[in-house]
N, C-alpha and C. Protein backbone atom coordinates (compact mmCIF):
# COMPACT_ATOMS: atom_id res chain seq x y z
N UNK A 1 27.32 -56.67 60.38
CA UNK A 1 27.71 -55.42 59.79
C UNK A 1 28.52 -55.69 58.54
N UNK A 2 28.10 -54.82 57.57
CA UNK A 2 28.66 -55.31 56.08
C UNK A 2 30.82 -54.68 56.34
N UNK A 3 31.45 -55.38 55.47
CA UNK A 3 32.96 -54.52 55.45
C UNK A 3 33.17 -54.30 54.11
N UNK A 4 33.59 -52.98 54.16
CA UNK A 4 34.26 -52.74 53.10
C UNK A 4 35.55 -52.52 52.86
N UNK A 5 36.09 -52.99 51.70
CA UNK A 5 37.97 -52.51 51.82
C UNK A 5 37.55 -51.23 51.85
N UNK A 6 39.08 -51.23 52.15
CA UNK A 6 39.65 -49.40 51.95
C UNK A 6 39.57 -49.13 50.68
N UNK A 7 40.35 -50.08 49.90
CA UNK A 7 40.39 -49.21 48.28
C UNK A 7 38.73 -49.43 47.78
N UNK A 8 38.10 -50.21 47.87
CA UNK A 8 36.91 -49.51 47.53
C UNK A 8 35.94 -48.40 47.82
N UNK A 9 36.56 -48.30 49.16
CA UNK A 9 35.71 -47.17 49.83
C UNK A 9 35.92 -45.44 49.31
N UNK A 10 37.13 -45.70 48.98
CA UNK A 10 38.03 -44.53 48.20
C UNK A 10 37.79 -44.66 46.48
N UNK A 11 37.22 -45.83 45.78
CA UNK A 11 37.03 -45.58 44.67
C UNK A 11 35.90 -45.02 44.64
N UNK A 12 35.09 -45.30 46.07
CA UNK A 12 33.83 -44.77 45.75
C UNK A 12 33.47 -43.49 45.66
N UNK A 13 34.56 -42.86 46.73
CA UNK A 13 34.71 -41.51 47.18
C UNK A 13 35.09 -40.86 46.00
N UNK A 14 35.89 -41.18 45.22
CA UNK A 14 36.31 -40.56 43.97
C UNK A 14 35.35 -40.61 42.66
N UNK A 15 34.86 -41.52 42.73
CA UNK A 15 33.30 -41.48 41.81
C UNK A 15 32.84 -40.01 41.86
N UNK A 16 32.28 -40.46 42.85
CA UNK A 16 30.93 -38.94 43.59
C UNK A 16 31.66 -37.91 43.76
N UNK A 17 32.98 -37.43 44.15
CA UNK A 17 33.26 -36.14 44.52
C UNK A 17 33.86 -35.94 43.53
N UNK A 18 34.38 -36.49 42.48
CA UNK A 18 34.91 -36.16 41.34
C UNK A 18 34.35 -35.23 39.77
N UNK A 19 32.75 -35.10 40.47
CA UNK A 19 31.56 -34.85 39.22
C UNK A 19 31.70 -33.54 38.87
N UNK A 20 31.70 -32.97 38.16
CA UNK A 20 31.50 -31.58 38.10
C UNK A 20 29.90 -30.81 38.06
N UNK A 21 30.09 -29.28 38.48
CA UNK A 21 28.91 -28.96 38.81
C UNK A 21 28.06 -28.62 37.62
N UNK A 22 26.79 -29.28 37.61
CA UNK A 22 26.08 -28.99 36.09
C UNK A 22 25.71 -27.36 36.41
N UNK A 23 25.94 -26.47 35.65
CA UNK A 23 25.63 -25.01 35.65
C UNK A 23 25.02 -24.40 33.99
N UNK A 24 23.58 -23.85 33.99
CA UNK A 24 22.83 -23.51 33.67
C UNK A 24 23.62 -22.61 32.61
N UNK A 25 23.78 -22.98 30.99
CA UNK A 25 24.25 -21.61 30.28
C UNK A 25 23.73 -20.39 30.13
N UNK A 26 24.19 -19.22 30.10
CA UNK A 26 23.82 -18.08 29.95
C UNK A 26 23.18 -17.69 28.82
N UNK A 27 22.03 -16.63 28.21
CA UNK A 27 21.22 -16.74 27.19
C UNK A 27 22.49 -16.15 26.51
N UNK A 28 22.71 -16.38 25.10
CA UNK A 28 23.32 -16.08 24.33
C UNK A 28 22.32 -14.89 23.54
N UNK A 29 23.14 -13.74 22.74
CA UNK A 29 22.85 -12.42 22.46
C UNK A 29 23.54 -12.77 21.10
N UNK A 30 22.51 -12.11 19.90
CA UNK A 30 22.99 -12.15 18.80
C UNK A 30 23.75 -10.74 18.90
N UNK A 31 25.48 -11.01 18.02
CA UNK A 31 26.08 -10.18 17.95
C UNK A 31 26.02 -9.39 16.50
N UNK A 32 25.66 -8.33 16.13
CA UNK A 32 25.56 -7.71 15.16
C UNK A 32 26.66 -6.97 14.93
N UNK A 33 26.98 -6.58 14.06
CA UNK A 33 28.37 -5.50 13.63
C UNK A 33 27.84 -5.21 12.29
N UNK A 34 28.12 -3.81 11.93
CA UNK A 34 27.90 -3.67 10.53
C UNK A 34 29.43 -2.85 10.11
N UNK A 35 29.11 -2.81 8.69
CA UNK A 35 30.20 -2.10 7.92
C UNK A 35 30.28 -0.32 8.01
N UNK A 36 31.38 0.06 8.25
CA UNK A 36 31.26 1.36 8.09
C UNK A 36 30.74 2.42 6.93
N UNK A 37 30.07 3.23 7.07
CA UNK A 37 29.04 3.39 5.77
C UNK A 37 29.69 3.93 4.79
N UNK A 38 29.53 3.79 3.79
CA UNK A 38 30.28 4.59 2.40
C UNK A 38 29.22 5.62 2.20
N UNK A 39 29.94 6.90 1.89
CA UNK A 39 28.45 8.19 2.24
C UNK A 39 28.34 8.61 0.58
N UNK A 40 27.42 9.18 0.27
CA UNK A 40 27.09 9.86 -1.09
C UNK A 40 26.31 10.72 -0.56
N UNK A 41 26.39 11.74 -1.94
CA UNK A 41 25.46 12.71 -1.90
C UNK A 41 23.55 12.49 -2.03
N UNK A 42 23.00 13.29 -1.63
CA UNK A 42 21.45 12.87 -2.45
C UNK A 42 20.90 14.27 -2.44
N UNK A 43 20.02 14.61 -3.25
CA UNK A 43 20.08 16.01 -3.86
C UNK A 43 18.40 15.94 -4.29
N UNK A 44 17.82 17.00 -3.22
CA UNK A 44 15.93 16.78 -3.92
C UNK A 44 15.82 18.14 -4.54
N UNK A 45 14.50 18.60 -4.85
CA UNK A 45 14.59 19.71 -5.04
C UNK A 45 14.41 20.93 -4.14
N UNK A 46 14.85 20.80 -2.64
CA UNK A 46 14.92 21.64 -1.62
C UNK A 46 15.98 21.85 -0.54
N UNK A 47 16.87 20.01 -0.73
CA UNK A 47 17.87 20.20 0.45
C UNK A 47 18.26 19.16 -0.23
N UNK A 48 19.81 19.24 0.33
CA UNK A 48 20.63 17.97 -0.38
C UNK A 48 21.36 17.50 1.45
N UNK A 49 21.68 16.50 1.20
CA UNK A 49 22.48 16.16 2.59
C UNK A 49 23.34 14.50 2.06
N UNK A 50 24.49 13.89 2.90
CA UNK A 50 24.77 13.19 2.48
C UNK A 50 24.68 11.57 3.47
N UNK A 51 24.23 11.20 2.43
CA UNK A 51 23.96 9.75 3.53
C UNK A 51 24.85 8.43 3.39
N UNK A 52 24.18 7.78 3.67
CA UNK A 52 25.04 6.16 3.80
C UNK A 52 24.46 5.37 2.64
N UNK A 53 25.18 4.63 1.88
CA UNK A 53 24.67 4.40 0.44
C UNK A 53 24.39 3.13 0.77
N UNK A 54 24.40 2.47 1.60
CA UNK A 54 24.11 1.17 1.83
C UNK A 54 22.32 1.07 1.65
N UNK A 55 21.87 2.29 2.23
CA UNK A 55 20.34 2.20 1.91
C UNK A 55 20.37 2.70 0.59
N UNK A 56 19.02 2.50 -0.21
CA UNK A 56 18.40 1.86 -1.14
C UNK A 56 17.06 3.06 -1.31
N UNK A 57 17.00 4.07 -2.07
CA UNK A 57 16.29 5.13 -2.31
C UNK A 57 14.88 4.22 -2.90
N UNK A 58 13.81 3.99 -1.56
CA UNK A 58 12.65 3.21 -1.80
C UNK A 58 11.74 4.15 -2.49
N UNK A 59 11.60 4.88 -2.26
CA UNK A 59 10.39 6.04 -2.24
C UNK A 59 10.82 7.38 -2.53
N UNK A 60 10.77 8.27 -3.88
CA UNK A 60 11.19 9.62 -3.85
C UNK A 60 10.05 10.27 -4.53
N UNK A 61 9.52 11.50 -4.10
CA UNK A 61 8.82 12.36 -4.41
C UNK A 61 9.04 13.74 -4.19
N UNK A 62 8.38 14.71 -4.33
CA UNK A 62 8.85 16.29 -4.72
C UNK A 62 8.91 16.75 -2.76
N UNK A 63 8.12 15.62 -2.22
CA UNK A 63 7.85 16.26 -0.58
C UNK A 63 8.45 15.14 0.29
N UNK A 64 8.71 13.88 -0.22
CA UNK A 64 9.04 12.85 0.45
C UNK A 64 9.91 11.70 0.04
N UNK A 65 10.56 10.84 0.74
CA UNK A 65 12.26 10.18 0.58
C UNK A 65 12.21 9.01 1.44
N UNK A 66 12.13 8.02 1.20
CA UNK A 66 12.50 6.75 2.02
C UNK A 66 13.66 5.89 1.73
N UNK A 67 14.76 5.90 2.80
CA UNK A 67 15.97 5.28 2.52
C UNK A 67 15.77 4.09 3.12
N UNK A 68 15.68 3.28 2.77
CA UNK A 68 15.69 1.31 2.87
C UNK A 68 16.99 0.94 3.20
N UNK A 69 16.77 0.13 4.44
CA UNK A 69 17.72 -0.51 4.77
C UNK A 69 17.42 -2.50 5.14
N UNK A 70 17.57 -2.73 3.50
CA UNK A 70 17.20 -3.80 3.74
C UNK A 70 17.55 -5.28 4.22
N UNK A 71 19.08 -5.42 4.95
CA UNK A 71 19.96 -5.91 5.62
C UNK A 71 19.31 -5.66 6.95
N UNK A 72 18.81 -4.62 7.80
CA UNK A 72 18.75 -4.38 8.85
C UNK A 72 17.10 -4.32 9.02
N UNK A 73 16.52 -4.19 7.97
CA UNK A 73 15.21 -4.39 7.67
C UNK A 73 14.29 -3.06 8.90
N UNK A 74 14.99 -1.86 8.15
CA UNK A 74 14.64 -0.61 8.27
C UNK A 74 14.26 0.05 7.42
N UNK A 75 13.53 1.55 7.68
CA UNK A 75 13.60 2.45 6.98
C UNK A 75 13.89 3.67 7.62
N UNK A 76 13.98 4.88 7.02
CA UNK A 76 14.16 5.87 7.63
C UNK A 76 13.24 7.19 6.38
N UNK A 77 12.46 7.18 7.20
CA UNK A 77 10.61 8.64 5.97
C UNK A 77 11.80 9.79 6.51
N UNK A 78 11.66 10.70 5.53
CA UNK A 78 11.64 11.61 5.59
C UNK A 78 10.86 13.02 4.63
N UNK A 79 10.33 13.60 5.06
CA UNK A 79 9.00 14.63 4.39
C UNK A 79 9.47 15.90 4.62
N UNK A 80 9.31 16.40 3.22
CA UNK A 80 9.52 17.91 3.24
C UNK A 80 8.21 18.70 3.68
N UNK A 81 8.17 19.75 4.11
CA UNK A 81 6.95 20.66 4.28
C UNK A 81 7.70 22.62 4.10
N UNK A 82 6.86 22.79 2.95
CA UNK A 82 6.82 24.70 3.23
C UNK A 82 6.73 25.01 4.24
N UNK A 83 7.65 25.97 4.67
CA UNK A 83 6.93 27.26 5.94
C UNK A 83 6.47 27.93 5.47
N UNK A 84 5.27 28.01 5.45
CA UNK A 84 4.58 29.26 4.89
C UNK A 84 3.83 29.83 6.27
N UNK A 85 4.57 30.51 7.36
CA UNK A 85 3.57 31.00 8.46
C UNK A 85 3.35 30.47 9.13
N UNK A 86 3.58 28.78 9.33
CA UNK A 86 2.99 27.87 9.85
C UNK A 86 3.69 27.34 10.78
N UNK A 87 5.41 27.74 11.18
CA UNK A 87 5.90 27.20 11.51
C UNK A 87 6.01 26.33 12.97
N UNK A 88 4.96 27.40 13.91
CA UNK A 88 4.54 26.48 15.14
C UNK A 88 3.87 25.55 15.06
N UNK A 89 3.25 25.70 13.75
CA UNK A 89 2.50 24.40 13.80
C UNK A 89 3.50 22.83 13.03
N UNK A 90 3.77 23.42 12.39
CA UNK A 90 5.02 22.35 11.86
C UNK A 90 5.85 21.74 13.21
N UNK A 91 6.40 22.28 14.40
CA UNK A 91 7.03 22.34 15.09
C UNK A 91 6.12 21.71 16.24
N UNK A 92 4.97 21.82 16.39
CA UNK A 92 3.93 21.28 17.45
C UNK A 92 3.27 20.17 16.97
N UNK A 93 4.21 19.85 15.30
CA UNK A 93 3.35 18.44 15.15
C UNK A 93 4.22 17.51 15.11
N UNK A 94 5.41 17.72 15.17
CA UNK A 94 6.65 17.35 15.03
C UNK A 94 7.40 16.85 16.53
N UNK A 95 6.63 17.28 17.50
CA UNK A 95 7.05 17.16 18.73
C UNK A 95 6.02 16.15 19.07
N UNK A 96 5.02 16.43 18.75
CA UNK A 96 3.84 15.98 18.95
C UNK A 96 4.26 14.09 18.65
N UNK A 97 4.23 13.93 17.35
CA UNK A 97 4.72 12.95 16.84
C UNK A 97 5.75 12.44 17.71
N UNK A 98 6.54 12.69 18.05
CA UNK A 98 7.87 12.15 18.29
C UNK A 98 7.10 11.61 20.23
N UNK A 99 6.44 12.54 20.65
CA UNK A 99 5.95 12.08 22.23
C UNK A 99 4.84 11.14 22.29
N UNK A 100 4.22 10.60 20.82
CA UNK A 100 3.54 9.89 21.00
C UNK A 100 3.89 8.16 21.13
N UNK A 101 5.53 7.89 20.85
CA UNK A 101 5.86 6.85 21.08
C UNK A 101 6.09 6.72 22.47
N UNK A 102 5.64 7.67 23.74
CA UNK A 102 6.38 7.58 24.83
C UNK A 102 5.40 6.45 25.81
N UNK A 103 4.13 6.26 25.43
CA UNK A 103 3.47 4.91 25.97
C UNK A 103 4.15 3.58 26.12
N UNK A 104 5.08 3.03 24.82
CA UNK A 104 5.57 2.04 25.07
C UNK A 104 7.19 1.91 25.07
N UNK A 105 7.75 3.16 24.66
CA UNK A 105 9.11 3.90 25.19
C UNK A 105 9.52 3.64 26.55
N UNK A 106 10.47 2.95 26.99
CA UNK A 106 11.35 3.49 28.40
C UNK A 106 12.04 5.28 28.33
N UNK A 107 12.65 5.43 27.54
CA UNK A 107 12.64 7.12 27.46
C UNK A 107 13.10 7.60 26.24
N UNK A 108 12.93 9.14 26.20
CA UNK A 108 12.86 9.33 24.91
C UNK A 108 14.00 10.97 25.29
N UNK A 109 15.23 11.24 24.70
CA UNK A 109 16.39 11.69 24.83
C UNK A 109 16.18 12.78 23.85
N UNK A 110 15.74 14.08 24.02
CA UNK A 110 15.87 15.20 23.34
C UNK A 110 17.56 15.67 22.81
N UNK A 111 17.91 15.92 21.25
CA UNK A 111 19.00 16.69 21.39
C UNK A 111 18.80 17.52 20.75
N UNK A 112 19.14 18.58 20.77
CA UNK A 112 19.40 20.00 20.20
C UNK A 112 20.19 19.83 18.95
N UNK A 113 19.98 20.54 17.78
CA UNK A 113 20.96 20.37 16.67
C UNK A 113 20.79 22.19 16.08
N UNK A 114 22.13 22.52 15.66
CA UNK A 114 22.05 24.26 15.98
C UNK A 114 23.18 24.13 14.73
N UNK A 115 23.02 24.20 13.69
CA UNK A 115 24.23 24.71 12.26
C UNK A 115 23.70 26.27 12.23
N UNK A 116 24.34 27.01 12.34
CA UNK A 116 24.05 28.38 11.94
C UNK A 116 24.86 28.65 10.51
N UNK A 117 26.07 28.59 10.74
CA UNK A 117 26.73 28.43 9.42
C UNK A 117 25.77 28.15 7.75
N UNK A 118 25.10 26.77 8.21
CA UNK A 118 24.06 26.17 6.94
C UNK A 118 22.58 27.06 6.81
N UNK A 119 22.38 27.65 8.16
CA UNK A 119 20.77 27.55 8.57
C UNK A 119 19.73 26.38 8.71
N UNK A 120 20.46 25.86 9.68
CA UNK A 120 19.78 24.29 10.05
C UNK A 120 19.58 24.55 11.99
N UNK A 121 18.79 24.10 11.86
CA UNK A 121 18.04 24.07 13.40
C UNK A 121 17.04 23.27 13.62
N UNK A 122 17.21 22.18 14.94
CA UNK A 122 16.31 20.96 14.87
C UNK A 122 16.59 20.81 16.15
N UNK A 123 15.76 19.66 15.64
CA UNK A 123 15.91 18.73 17.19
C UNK A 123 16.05 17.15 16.70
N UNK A 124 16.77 16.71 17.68
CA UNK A 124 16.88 14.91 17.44
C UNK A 124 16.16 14.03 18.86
N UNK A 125 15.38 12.96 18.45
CA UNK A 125 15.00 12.34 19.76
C UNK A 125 14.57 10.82 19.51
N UNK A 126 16.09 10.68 20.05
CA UNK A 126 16.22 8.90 20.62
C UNK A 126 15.74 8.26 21.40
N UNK A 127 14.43 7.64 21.13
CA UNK A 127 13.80 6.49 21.56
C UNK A 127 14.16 5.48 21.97
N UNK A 128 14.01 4.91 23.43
CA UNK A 128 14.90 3.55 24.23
C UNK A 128 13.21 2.94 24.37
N UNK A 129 13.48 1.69 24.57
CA UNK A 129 12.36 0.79 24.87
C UNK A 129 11.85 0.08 23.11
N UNK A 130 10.65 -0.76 23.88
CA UNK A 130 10.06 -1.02 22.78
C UNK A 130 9.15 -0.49 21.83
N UNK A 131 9.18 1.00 21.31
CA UNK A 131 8.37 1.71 20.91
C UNK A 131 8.31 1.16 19.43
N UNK A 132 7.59 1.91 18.54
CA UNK A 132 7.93 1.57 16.91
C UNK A 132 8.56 2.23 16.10
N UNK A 133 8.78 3.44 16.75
CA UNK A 133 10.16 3.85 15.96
C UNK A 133 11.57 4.40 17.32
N UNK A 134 12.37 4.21 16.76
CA UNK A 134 13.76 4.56 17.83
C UNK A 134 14.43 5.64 17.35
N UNK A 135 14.23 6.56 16.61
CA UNK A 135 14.34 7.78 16.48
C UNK A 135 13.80 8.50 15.44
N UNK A 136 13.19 10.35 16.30
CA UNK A 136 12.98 11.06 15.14
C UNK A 136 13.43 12.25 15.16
N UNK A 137 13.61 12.77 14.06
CA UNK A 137 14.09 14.39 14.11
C UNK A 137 13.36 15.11 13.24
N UNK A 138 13.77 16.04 13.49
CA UNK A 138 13.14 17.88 12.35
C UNK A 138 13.96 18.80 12.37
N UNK A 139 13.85 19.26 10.84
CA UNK A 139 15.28 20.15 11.04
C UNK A 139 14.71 21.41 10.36
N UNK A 140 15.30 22.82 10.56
CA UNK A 140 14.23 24.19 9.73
C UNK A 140 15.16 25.23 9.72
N UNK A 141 14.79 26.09 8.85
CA UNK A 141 16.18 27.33 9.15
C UNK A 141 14.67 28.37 9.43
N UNK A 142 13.59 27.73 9.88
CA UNK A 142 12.64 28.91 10.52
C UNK A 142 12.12 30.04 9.22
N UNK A 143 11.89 29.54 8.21
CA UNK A 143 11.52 30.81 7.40
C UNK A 143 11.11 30.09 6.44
N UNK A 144 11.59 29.30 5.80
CA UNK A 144 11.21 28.76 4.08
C UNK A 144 11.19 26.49 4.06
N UNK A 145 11.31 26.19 4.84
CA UNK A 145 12.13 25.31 4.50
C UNK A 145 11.88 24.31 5.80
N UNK A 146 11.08 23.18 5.41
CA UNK A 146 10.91 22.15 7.19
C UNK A 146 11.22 20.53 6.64
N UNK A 147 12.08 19.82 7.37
CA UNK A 147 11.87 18.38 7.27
C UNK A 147 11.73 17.51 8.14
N UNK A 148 10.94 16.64 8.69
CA UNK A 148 10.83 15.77 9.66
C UNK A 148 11.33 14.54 9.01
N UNK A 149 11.75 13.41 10.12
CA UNK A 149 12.03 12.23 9.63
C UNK A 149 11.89 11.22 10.92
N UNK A 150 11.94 10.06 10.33
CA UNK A 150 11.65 8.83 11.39
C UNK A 150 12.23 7.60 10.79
N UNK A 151 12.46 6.97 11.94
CA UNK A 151 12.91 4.98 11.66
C UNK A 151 12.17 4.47 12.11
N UNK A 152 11.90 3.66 11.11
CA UNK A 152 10.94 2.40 11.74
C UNK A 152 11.39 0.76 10.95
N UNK A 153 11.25 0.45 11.85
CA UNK A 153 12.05 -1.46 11.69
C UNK A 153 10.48 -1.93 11.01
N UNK A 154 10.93 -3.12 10.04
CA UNK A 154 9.70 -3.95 9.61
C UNK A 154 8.70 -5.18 10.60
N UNK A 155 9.44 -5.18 11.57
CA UNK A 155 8.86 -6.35 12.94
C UNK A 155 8.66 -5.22 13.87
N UNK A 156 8.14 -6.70 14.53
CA UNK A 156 7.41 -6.20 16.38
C UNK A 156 8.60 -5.33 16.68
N UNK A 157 8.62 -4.54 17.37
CA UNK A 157 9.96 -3.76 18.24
C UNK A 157 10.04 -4.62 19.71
N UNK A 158 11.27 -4.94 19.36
CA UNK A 158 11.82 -5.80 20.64
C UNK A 158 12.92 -4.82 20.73
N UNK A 159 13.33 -4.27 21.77
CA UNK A 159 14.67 -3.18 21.85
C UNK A 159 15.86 -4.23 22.10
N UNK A 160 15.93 -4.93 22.65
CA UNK A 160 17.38 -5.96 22.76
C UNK A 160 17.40 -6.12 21.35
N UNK A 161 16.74 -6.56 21.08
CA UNK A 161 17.22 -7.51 19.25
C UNK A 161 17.55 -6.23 17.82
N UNK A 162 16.78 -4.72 18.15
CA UNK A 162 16.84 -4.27 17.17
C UNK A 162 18.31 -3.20 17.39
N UNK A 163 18.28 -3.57 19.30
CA UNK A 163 18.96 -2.33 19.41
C UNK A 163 20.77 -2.07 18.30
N UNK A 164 21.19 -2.90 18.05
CA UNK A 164 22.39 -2.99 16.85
C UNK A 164 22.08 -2.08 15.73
N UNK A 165 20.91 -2.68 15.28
CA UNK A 165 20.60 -1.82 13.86
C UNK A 165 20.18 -0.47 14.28
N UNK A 166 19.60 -0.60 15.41
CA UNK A 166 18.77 1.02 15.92
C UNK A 166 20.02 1.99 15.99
N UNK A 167 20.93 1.10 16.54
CA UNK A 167 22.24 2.32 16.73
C UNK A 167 22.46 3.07 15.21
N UNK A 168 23.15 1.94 14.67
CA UNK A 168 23.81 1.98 13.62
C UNK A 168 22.86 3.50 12.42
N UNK A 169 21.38 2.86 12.46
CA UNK A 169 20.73 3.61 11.61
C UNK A 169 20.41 5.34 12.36
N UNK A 170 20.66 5.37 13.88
CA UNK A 170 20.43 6.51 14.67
C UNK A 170 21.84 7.23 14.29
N UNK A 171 22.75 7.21 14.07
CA UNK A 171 24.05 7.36 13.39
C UNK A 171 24.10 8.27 12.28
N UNK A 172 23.49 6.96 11.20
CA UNK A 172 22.92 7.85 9.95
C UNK A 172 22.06 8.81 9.89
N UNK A 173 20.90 9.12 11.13
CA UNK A 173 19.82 10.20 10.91
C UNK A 173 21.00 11.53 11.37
N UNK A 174 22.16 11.16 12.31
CA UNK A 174 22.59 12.31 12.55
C UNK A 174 23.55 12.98 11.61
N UNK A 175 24.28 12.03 11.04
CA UNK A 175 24.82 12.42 9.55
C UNK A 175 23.84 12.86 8.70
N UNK A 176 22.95 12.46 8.44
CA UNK A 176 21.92 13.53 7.60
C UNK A 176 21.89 14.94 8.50
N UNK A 177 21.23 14.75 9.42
CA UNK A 177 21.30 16.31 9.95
C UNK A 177 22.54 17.22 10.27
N UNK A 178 23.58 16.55 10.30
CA UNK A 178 24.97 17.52 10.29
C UNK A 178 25.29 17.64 9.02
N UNK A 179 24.84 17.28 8.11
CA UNK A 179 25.27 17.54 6.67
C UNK A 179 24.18 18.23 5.63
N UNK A 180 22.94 18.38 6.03
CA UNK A 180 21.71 19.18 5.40
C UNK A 180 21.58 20.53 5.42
N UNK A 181 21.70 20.84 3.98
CA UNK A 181 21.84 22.32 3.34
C UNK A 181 20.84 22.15 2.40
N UNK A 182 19.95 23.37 2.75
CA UNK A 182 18.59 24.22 2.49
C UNK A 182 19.60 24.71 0.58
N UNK A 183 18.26 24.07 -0.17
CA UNK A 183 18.24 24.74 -1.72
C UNK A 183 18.11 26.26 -1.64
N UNK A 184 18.76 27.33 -2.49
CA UNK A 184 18.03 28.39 -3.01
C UNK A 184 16.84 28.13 -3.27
């Protein structure tokens, strides 16, 4: 039978029980933060409202407006349309639109938006999941006057990775709509 000292038997013991446990790191999450927005005016020829100047006026025309956000590598359309009579239909295409992201959506969050004061009346609807856009709205004072709008990111929609910028820019669509006043 083999012998061992004591003090070796105890150096040995202290070897092996001394190890620490190897443990698997946790996925790390890119942390995003942005700057608080500096707002300006923007002024078409039907409605003025005030936004976040950080975007970048891509696209302007007499019916349509694209604010670029090219840090976050967004945009946010927005399109004017006449009421001329039409307004259920403006309103049924507008809904329409907004339920067609609900295939690859986890859910999609109706809000009510009601300025009587301005004559603004809409709706807002925040998109969760991986859809291709994460929010849209429409706003109308019901008689003269319609705008729809949408975000859409330049990549695949991954909702973990965009969700930072999605906030941030879902923010700004609602500052546009609490601040949008219908032209004479």
């Amino acid at each position: 039978m083999l012998k061992c000292s004591p003090l070796l038997f105890i150096v040995f013991l202290m070897a092996i029980g001394c190890k620490e446990d190897v443990l698997p790191k946790p996925k790390a999450q890119l942390r995003l933060e942005y700057e608080a927005p500096k707002l300006g005016e923007l002024q078409t020829d039907h409605f003025e409202f005030t936004y976040n100047t950080k975007a970048k006026i891509k696209t302007r025309t007499e019916t349509a407006l694209t604010l670029e956000y090219p840090e976050m590598k967004g945009e946010i359309y927005i399109n004017y349309k006449k009421v001329d009579g039409n307004i259920d239909k403006l309103l049924s295409d507008a809904q329409k639109l907004s339920y067609e992201h609900s295939v690859k959506a986890d859910g999609i969050t109706e809000q009510p938006f009601v300025n009587d004061e301005k004559k603004v009346y809409g709706m807002y609807y925040q998109v969760s999941g991986n859809a291709a856009s994460q929010a849209q709205f429409y706003a109308t004072d019901s008689t003269d006057n319609f705008v729809m709008g949408s975000l859409y990111f330049y990549t695949k929609p991954n909702y973990d990775s965009i969700y930072p910028a999605a906030a941030y820019l879902q923010n700004d669509i609602r500052g546009i709509m609490e601040t949008l006043k219908w032209k004479e």
